[in-house]
Protein backbone atom coordinates (compact mmCIF):
# COMPACT_ATOMS: atom_id res chain seq x y z
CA UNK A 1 117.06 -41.47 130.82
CA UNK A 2 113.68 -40.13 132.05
CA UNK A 3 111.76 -38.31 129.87
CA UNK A 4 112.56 -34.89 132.19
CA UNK A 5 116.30 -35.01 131.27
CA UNK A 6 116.13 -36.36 128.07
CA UNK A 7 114.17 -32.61 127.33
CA UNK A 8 116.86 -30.73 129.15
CA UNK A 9 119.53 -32.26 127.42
CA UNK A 10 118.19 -32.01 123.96
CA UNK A 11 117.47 -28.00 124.94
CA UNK A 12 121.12 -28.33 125.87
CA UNK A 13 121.92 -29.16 122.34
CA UNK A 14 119.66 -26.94 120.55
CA UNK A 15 121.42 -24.15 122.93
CA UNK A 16 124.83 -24.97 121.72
CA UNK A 17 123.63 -25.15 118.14
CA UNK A 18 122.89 -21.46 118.43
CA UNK A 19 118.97 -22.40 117.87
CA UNK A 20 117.65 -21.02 121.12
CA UNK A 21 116.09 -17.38 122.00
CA UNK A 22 116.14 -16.35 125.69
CA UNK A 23 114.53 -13.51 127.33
CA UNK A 24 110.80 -12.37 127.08
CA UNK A 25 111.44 -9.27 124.81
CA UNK A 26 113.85 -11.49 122.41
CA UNK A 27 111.06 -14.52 122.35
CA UNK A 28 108.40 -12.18 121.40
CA UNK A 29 110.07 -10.28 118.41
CA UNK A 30 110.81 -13.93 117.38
CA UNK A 31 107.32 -15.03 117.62
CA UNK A 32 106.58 -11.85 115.10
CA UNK A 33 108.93 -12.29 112.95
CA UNK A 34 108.35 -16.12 112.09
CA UNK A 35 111.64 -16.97 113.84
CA UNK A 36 110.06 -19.23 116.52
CA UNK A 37 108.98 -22.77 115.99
CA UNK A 38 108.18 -23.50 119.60
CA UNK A 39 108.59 -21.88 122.88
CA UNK A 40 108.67 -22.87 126.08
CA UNK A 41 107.35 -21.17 129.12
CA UNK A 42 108.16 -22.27 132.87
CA UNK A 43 105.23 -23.92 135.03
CA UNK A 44 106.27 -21.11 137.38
CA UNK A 45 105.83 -18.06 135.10
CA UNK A 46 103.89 -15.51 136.10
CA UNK A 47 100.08 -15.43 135.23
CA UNK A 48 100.87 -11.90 133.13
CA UNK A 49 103.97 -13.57 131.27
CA UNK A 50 102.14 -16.70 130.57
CA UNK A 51 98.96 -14.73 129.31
CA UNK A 52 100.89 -12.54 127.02
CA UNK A 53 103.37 -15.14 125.53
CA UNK A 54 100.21 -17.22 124.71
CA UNK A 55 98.41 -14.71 123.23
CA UNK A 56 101.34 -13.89 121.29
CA UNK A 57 101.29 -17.39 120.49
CA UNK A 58 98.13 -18.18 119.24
CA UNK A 59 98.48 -15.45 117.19
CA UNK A 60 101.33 -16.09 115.61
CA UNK A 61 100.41 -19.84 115.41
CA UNK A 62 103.67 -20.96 117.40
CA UNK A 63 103.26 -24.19 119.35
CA UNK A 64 103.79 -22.95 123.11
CA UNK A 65 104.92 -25.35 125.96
CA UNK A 66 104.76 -25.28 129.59
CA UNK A 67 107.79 -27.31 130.97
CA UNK A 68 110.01 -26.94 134.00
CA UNK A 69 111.07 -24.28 135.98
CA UNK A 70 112.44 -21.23 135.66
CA UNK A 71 115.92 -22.56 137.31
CA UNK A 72 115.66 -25.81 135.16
CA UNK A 73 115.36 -23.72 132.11
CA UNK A 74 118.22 -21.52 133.15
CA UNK A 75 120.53 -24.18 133.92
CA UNK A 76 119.62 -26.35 130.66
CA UNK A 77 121.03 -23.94 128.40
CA UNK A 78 124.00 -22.39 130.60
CA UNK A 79 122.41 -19.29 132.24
CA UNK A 80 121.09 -17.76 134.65
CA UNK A 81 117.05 -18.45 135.28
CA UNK A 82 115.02 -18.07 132.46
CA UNK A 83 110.81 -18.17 132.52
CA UNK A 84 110.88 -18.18 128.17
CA UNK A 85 112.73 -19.43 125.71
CA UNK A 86 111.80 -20.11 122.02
CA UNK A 87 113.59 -22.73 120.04
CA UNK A 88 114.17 -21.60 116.48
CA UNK A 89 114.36 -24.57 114.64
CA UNK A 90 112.08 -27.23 113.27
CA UNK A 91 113.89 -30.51 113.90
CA UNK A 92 115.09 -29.40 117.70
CA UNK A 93 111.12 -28.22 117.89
CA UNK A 94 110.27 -31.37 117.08
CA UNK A 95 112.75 -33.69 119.11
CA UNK A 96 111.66 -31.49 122.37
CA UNK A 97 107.86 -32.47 122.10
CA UNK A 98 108.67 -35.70 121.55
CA UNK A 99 107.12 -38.00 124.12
């Protein structure tokens, strides 16, 4: 399994665990409140999305992730496209960075 679906698969998982946050609004007010331990941002975000989830971010000190695109993202955790998601546990945080 390449390394590419190996990440979609395991954001598959965290999806159906109920451990992922989708939407830019819904990923931000989980980067505030502590919720977030990693989100991921599509390599085909916007400049102005990508500027403000990062600053949000590094803020917040949430590990952010550029990965994919915005239909791979979509279509890994059964929805439409989707340019940020944050992953809201530890050990699914962990398994995604995972080289």
């Amino acid at each position: 399994m390449t390394m590419n679906s190996r990440f979609f698969s395991n954001l598959g998982l965290a999806m159906r665990a109920g451990k992922v946050i989708s939407g830019e609004d819904a990923v931000i007010e989980s980067i505030r409140s502590g919720e977030a331990k990693l989100v991921i941002v599509a390599e085909d975000a916007s400049e102005s999305t990508l500027k403000k989830i990062n600053d949000k971010c590094s803020h917040y000190q949430v590990p952010i992730h550029q990965y994919g695109s915005r239909e791979q993202l979509g279509g890994s955790i059964g929805k439409e496209t989707r340019v940020v998601i944050a992953v809201a546990d530890g050990g699914f945080a962990r398994l995604l960075l995972k080289p």
